[in-house]
C-alpha atoms as a PDB file:
ATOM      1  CA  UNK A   1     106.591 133.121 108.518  1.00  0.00           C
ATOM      2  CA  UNK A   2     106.799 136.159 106.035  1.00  0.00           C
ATOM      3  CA  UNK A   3     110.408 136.719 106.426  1.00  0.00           C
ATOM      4  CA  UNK A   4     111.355 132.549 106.251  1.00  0.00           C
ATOM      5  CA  UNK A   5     108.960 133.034 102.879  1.00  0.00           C
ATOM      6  CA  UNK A   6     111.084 135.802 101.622  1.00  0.00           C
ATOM      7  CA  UNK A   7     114.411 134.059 102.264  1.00  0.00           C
ATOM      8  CA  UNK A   8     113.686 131.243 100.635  1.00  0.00           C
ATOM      9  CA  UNK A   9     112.418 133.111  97.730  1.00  0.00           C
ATOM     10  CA  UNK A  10     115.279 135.154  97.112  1.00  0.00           C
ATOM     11  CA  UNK A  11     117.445 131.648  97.527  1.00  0.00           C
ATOM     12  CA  UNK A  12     114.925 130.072  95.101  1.00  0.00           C
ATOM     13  CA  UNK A  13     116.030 132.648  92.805  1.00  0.00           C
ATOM     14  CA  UNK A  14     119.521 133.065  93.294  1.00  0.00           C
ATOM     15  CA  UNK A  15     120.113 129.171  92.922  1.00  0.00           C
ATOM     16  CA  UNK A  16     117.891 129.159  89.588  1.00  0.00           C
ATOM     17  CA  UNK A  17     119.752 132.112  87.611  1.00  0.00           C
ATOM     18  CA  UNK A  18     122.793 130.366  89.036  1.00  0.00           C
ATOM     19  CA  UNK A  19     121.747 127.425  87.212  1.00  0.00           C
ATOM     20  CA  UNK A  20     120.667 128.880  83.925  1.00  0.00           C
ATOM     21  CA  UNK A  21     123.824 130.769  83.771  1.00  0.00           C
ATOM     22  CA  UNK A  22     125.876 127.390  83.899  1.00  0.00           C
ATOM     23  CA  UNK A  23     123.557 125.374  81.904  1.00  0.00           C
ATOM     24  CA  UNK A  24     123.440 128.600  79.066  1.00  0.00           C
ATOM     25  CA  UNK A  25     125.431 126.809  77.034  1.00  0.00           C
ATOM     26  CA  UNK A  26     123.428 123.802  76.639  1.00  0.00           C
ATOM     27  CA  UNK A  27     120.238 125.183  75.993  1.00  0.00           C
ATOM     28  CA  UNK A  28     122.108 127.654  73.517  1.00  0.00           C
ATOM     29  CA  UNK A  29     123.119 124.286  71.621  1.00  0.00           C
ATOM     30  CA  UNK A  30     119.668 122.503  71.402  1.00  0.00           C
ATOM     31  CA  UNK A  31     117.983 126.342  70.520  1.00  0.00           C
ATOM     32  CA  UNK A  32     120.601 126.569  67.504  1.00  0.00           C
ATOM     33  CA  UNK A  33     120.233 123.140  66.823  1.00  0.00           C
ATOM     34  CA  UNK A  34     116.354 123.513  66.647  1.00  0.00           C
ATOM     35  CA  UNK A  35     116.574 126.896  64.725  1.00  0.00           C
ATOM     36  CA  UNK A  36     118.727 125.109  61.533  1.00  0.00           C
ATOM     37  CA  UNK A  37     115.686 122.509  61.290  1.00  0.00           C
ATOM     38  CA  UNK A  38     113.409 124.840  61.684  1.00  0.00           C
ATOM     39  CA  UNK A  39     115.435 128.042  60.201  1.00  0.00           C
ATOM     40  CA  UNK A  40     118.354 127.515  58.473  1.00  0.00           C
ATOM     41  CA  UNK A  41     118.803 130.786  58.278  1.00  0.00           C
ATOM     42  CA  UNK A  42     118.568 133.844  61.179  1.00  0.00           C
ATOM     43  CA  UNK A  43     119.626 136.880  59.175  1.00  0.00           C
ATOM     44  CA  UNK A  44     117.892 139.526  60.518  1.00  0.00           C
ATOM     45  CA  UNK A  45     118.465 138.490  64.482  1.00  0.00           C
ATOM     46  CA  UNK A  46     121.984 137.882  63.478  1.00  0.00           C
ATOM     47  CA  UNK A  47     123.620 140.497  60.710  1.00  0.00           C
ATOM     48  CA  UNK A  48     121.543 143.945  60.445  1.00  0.00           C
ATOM     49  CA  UNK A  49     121.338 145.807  63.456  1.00  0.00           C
ATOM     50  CA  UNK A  50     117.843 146.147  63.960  1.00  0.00           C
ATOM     51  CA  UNK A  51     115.561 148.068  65.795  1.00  0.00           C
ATOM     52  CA  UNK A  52     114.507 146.261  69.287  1.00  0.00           C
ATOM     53  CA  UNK A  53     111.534 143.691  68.621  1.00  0.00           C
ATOM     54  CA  UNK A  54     107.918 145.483  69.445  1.00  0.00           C
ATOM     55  CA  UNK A  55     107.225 144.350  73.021  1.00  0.00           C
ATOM     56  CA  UNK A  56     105.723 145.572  76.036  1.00  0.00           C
ATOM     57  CA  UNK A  57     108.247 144.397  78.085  1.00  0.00           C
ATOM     58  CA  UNK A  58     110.687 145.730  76.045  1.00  0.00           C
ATOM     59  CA  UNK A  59     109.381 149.236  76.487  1.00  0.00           C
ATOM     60  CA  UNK A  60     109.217 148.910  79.842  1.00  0.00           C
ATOM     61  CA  UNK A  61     113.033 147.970  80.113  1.00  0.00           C
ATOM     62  CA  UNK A  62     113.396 150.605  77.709  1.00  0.00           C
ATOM     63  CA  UNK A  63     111.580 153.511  79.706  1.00  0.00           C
ATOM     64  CA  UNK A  64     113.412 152.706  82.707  1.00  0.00           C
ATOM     65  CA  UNK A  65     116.945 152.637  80.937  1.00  0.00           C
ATOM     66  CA  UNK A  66     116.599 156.066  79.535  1.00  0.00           C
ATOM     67  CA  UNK A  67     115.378 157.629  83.043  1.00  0.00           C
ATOM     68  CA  UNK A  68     118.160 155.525  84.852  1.00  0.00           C
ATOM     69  CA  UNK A  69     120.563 157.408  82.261  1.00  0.00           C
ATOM     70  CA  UNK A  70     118.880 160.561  82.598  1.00  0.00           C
ATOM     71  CA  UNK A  71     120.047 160.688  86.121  1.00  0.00           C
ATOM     72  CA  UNK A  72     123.298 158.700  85.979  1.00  0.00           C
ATOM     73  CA  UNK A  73     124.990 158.632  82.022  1.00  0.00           C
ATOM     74  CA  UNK A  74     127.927 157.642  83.565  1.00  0.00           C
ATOM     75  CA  UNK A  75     126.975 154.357  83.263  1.00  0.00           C
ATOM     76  CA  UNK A  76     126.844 154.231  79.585  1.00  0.00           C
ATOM     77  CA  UNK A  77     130.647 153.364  80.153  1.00  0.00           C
ATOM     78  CA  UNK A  78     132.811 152.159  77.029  1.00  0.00           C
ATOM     79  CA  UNK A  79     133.019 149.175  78.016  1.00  0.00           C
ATOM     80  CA  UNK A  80     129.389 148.782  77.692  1.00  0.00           C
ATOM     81  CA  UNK A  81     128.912 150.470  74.548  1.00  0.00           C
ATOM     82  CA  UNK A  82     131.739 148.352  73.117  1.00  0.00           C
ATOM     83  CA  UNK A  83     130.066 144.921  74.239  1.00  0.00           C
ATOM     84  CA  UNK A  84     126.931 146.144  72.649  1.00  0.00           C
ATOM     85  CA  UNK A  85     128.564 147.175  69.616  1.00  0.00           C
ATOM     86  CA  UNK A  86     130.181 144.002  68.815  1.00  0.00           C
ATOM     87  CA  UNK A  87     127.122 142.056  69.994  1.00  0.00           C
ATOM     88  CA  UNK A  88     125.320 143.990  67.040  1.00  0.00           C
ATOM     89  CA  UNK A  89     123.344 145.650  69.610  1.00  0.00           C
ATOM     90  CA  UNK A  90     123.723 149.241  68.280  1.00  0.00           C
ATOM     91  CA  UNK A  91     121.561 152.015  68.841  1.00  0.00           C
ATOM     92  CA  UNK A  92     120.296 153.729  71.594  1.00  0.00           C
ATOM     93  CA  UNK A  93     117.336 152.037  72.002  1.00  0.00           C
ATOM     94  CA  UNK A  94     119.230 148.578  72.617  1.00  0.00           C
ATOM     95  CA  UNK A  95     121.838 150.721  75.449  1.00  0.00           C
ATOM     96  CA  UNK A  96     118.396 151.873  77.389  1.00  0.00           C
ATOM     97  CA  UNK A  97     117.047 148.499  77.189  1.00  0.00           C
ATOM     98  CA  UNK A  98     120.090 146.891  78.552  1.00  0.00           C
ATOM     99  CA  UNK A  99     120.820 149.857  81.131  1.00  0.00           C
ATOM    100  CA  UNK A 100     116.744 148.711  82.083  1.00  0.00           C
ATOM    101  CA  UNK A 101     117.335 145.234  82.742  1.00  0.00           C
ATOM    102  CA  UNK A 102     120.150 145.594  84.794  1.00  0.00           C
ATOM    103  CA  UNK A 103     118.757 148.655  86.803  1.00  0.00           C
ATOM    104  CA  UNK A 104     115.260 145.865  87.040  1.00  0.00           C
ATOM    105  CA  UNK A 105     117.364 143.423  88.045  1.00  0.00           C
ATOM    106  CA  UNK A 106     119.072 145.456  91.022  1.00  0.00           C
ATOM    107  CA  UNK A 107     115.710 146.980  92.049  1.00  0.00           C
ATOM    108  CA  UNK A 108     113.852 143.465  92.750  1.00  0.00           C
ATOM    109  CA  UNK A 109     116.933 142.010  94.732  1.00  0.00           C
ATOM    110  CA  UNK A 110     116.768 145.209  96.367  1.00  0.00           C
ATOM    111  CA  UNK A 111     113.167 145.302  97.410  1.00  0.00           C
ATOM    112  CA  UNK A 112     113.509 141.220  98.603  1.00  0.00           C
ATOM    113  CA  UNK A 113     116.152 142.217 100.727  1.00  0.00           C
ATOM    114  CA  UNK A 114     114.042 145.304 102.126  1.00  0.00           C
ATOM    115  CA  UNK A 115     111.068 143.220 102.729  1.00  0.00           C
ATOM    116  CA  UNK A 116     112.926 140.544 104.591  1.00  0.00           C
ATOM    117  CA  UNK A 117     115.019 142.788 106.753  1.00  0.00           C
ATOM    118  CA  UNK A 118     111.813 143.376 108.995  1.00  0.00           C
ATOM    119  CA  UNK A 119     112.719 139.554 110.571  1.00  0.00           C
ATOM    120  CA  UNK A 120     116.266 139.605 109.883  1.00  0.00           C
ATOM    121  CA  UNK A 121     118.213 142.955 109.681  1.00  0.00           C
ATOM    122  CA  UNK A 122     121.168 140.829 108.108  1.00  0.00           C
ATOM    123  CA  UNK A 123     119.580 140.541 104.978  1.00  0.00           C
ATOM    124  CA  UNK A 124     119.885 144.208 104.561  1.00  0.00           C
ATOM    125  CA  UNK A 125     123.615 143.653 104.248  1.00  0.00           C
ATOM    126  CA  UNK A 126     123.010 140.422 102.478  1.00  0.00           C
ATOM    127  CA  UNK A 127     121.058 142.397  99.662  1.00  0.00           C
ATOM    128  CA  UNK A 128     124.136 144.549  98.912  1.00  0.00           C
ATOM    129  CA  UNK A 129     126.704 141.451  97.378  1.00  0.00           C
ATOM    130  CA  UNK A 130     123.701 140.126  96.130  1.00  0.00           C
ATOM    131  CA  UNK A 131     122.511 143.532  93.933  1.00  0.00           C
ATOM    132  CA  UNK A 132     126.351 143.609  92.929  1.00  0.00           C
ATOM    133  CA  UNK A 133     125.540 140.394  91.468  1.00  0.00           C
ATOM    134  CA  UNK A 134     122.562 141.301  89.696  1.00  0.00           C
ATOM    135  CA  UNK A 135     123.892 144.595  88.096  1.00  0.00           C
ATOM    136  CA  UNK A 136     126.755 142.659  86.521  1.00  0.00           C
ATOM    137  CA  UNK A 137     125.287 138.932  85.701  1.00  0.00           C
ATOM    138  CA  UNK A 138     123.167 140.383  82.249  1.00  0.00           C
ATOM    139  CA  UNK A 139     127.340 141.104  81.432  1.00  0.00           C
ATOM    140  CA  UNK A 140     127.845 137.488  81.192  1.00  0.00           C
ATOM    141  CA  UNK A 141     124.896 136.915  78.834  1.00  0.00           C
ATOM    142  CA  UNK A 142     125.854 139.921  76.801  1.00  0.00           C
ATOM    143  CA  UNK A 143     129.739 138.812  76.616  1.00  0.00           C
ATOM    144  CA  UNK A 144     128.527 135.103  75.464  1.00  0.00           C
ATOM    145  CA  UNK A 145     126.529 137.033  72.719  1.00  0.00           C
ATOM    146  CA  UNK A 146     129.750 138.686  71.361  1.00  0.00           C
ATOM    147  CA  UNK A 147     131.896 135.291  71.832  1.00  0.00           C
ATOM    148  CA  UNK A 148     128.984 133.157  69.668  1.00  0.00           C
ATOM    149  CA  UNK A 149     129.033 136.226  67.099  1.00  0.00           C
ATOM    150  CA  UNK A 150     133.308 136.742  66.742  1.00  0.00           C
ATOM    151  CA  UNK A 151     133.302 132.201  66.431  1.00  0.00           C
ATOM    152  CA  UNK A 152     130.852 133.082  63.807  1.00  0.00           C
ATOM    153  CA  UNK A 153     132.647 136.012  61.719  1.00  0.00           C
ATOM    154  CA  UNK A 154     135.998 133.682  62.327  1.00  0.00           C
ATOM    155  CA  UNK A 155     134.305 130.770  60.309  1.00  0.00           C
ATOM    156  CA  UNK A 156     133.026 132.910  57.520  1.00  0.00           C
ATOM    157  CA  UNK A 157     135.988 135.487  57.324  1.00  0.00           C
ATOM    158  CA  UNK A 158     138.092 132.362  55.391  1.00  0.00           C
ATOM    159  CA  UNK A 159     135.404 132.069  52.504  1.00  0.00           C
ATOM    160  CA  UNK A 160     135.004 136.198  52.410  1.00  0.00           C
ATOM    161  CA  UNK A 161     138.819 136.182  51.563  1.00  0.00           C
ATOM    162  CA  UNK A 162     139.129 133.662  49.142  1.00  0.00           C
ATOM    163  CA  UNK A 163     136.314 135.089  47.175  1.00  0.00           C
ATOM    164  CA  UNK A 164     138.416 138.788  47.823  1.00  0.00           C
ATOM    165  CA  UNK A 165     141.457 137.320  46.317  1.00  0.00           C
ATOM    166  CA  UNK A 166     139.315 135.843  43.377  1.00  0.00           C
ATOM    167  CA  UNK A 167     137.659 139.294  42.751  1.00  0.00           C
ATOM    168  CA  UNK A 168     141.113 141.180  42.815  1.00  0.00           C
ATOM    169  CA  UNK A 169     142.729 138.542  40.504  1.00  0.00           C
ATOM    170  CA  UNK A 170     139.807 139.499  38.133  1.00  0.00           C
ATOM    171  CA  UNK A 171     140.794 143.092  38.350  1.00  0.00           C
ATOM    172  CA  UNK A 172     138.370 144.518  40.489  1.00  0.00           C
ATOM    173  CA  UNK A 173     139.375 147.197  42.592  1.00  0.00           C
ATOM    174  CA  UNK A 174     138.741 147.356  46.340  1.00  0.00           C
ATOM    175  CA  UNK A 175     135.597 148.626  46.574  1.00  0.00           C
ATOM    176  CA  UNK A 176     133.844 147.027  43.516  1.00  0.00           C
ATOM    177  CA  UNK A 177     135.574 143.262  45.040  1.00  0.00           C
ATOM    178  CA  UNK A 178     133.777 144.167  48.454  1.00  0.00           C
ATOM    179  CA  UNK A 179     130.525 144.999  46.697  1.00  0.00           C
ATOM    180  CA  UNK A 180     130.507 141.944  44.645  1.00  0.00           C
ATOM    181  CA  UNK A 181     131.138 140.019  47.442  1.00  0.00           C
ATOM    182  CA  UNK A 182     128.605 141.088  49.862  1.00  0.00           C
ATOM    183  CA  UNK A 183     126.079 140.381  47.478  1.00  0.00           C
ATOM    184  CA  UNK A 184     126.923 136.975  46.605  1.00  0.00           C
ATOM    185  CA  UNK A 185     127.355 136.142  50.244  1.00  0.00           C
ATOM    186  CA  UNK A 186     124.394 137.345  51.997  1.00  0.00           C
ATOM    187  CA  UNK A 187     123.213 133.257  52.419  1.00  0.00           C
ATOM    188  CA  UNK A 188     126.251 131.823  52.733  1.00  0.00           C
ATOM    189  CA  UNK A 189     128.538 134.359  55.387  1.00  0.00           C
ATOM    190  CA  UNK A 190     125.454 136.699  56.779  1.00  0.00           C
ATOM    191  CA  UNK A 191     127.850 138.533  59.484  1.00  0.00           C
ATOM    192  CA  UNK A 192     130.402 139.844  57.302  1.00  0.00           C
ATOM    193  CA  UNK A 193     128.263 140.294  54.217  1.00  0.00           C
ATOM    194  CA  UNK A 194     126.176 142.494  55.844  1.00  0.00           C
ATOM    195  CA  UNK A 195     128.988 144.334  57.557  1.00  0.00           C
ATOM    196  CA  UNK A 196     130.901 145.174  54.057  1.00  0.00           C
ATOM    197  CA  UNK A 197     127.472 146.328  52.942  1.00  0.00           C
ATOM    198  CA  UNK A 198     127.766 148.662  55.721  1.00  0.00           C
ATOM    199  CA  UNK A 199     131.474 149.397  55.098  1.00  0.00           C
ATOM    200  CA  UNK A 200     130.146 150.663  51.610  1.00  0.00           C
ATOM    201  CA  UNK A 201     127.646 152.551  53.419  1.00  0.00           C
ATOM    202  CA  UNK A 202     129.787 154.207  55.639  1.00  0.00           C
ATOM    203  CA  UNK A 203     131.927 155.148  51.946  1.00  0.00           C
ATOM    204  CA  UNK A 204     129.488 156.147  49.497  1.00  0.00           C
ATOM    205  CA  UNK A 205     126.824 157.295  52.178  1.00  0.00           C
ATOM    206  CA  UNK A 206     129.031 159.065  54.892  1.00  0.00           C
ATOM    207  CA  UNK A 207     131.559 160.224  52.908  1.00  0.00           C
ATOM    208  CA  UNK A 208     133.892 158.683  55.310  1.00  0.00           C
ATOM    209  CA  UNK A 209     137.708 157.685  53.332  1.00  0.00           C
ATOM    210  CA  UNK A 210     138.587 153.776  52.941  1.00  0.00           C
ATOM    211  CA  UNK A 211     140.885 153.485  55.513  1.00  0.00           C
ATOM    212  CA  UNK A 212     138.728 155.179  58.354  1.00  0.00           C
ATOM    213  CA  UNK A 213     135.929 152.565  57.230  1.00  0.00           C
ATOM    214  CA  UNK A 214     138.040 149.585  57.001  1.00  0.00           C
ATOM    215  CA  UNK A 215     139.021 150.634  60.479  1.00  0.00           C
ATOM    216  CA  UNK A 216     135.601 151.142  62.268  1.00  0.00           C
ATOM    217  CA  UNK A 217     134.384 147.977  60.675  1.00  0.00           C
ATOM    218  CA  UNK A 218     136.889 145.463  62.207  1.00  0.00           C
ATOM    219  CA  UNK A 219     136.394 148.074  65.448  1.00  0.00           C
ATOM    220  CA  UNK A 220     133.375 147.250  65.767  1.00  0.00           C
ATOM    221  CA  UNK A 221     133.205 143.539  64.977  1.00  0.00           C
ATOM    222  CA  UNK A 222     136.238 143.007  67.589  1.00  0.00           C
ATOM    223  CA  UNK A 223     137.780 140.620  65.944  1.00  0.00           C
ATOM    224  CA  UNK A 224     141.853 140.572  66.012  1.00  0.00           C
ATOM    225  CA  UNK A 225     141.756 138.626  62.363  1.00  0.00           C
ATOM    226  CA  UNK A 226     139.320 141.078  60.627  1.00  0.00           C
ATOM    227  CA  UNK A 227     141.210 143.901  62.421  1.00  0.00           C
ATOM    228  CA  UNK A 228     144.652 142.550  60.442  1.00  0.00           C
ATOM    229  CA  UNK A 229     142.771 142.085  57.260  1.00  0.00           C
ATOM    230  CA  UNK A 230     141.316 145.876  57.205  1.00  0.00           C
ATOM    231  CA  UNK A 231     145.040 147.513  57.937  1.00  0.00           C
ATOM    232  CA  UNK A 232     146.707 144.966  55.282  1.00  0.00           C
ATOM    233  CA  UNK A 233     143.935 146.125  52.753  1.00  0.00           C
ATOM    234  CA  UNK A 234     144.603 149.656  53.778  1.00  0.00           C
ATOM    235  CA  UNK A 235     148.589 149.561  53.574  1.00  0.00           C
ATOM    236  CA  UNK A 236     147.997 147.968  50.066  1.00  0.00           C
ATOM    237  CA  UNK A 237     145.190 150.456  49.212  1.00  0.00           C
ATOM    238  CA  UNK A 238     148.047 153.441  49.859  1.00  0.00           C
ATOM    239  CA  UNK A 239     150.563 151.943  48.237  1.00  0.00           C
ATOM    240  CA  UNK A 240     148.733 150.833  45.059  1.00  0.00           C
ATOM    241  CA  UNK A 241     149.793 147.479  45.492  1.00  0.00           C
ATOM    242  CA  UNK A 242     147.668 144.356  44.483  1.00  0.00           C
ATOM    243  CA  UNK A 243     145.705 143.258  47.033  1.00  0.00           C
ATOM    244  CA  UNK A 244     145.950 139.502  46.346  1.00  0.00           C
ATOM    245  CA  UNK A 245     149.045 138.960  48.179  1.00  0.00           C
ATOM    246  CA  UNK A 246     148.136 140.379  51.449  1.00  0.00           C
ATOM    247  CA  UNK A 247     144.875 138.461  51.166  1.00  0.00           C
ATOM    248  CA  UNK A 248     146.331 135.329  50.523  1.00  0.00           C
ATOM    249  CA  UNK A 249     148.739 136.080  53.323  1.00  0.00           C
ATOM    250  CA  UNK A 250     145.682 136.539  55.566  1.00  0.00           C
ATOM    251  CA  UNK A 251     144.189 134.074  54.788  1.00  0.00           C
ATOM    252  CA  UNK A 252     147.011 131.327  55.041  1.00  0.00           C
ATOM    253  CA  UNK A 253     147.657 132.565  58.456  1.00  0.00           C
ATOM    254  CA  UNK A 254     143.928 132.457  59.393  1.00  0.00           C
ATOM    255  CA  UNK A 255     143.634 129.094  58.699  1.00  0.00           C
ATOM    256  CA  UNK A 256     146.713 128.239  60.620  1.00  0.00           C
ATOM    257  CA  UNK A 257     145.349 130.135  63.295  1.00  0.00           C
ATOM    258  CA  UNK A 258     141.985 128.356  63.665  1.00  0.00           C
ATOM    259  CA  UNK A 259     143.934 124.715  62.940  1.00  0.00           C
ATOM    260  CA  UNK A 260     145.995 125.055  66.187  1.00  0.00           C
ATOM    261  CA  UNK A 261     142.955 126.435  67.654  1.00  0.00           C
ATOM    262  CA  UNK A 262     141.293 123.228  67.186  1.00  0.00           C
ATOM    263  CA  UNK A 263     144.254 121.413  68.088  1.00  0.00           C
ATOM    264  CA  UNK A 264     144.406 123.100  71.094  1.00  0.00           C
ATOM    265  CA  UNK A 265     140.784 122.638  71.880  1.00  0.00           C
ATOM    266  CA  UNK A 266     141.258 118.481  71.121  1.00  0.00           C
ATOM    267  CA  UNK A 267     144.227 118.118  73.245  1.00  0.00           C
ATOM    268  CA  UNK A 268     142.205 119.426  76.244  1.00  0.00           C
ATOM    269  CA  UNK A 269     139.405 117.052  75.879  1.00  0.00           C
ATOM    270  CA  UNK A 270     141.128 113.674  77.950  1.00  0.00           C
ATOM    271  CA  UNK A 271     141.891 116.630  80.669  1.00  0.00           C
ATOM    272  CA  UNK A 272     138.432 117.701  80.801  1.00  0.00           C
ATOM    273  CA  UNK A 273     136.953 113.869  80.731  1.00  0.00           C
ATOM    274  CA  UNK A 274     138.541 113.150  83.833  1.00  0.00           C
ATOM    275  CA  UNK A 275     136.281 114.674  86.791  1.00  0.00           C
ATOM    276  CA  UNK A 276     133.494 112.872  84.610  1.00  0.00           C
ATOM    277  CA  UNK A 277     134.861 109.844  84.495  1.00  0.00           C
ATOM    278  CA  UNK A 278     135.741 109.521  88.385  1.00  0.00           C
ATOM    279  CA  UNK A 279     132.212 110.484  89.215  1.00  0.00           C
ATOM    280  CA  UNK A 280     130.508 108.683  87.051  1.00  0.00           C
ATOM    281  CA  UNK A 281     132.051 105.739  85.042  1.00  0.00           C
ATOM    282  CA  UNK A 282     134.763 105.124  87.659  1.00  0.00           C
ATOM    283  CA  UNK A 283     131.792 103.939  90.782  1.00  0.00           C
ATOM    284  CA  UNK A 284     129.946 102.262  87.757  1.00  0.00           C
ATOM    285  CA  UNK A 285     133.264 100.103  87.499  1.00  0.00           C
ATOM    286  CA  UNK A 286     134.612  99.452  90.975  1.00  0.00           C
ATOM    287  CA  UNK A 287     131.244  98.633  92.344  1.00  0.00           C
ATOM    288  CA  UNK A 288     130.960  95.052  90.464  1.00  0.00           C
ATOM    289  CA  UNK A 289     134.064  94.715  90.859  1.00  0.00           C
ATOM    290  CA  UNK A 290     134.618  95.178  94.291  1.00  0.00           C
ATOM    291  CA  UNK A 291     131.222  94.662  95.784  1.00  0.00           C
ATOM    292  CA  UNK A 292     131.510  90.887  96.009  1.00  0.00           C
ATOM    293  CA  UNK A 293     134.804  91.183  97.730  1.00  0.00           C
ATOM    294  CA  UNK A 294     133.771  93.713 100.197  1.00  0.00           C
ATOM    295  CA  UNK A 295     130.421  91.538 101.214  1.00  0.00           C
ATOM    296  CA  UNK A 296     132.717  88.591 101.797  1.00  0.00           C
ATOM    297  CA  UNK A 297     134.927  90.051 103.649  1.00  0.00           C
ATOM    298  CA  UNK A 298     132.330  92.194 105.726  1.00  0.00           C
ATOM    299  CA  UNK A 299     130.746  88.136 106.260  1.00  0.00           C
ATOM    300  CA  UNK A 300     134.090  86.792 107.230  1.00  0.00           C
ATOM    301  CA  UNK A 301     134.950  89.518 109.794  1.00  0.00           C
ATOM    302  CA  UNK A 302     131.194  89.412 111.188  1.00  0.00           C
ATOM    303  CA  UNK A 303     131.858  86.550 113.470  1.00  0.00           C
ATOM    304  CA  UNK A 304     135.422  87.829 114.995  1.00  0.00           C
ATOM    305  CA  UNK A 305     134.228  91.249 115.783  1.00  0.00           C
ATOM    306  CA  UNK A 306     130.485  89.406 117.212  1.00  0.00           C
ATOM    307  CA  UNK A 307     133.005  87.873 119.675  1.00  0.00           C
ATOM    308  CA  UNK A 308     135.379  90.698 120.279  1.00  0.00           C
ATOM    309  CA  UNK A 309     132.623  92.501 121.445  1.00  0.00           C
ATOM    310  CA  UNK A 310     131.309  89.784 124.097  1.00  0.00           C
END
């Protein structure tokens, strides 16, 4: 009885995070949607890398991160630390907590599989695939985090350039053009005003030289466009050329870019509609259609096969 309970548990489980991870993007849509009524705007979740919010759970992820690393750093890969980078989840604090959830999430498959190997020894073996799951699944959620933020710095990096170009046609140089226009963006582009505050951080704080900035900043955000615009701004920053025209260029190309994106994403649409519309709308079709015709012929052949079987 214990070890049917257990199974059927651990199924219960498996099928539900199964489902959430599928239907993740749906309830993504409806909480944005909710959070513009509500909030229009979500700049401290979304720009500033903040400390983690103040919760017990929280800690408790947190505790357990920092002794998993204690014993095994090795799994403070790069790969992780770049995900959580360009998911604006920067410190330490936000590596233990993640390292935490994922060691959590291992440990509880583990101890359902331990507890209902005393019935079935199989699901000791069972448990192993299904940990292997578990360590890597909070991946998926952290990967759709960095997707949602790079769509986001993609529709505001247009606007940041234009008002670039109209800053260096005014004679600003490069850094006074990216103060300016971090300031008079922080409503309208959030992301990338708050990262070219940073990039002026990293300059007048750290001491660090333009291009190395430029450089860590489109690092970190990990996105291809931003990456282009940093070394076009650098090559023109070296050569004491006018920034304008590499801007411009950027920014022409950028919007090509995301036009043919959309494009792309339109044309796909009829291909996507079809498994929808032979489950559902086709049936919904071909059942008045066809219904009537299948009952009279089902009447008219009743007879014949009544007497073929006498």
């Amino acid at each position: 009885m214990g070890s049917s309970f257990f199974v059927g548990l651990l199924t219960f489980l498996g099928v539900a995070g199964f489902g959430l991870l599928l239907m993740r993007p749906v309830f993504a849509q409806y909480v944005d949607s909710y959070a513009v009524r509500v909030r229009p705007r979500k700049a401290v979740e979304d720009t500033a890398a903040e400390k983690p919010h103040d919760s017990a759970l929280l800690k408790l992820m947190r505790t357990a991160g920092e002794l998993v690393l204690s014993l095994m750093p090795a799994l403070a890969d790069r790969r992780t630390v770049q995900l959580l980078t360009e998911a604006n989840y920067r410190t330490p604090a936000h590596l233990a907590i993640f390292i935490g959830i994922k060691s959590s999430v291992v440990a509880i498959v583990v101890f359902l599989g331990i507890m209902t190997a005393a019935g079935n020894p199989m699901m000791l073996f069972m448990c192993i695939p299904a940990a292997g799951f578990g360590w890597f699944m909070p991946n998926f959620f952290l990967s759709g985090r960095v997707k949602k933020r790079q769509d986001e710095i993609l529709k505001e990096l247009p606007t940041m350039i234009d008002l670039m170009i109209v800053c260096a046609q005014a004679g600003l140089g490069l850094l006074m053009a990216v103060d300016k226009v971090s300031k008079e963006t922080k409503d309208s582009c959030p992301i990338l005003s708050a990262e070219l505050e940073q990039l002026i951080n990293d300059i007048k704080i750290f001491a660090k030289s333009v291009p190395i900035a430029l450089r860590e900043m489109g690092e970190r955000c990990g996105v291809g466009e931003l990456i282009s615009m940093a070394s076009a701004l650098v090559a023109a920053e070296a050569k004491g050329a006018d920034m304008s025209y590499p801007l411009r260029q950027q920014g022409e190309a950028l919007r090509e870019r995301l036009k043919r994106k959309k494009e792309e994403e339109a044309a796909k649409v009829p291909v996507k509609m079809i498994p929808v519309i032979m489950v559902f709308v086709m049936p919904l079709i071909m059942a008045p259609m066809l219904g009537p015709a299948v009952i009279t012929v089902v009447q008219a052949l009743g007879p014949v096969m009544g007497n073929g079987g006498k």
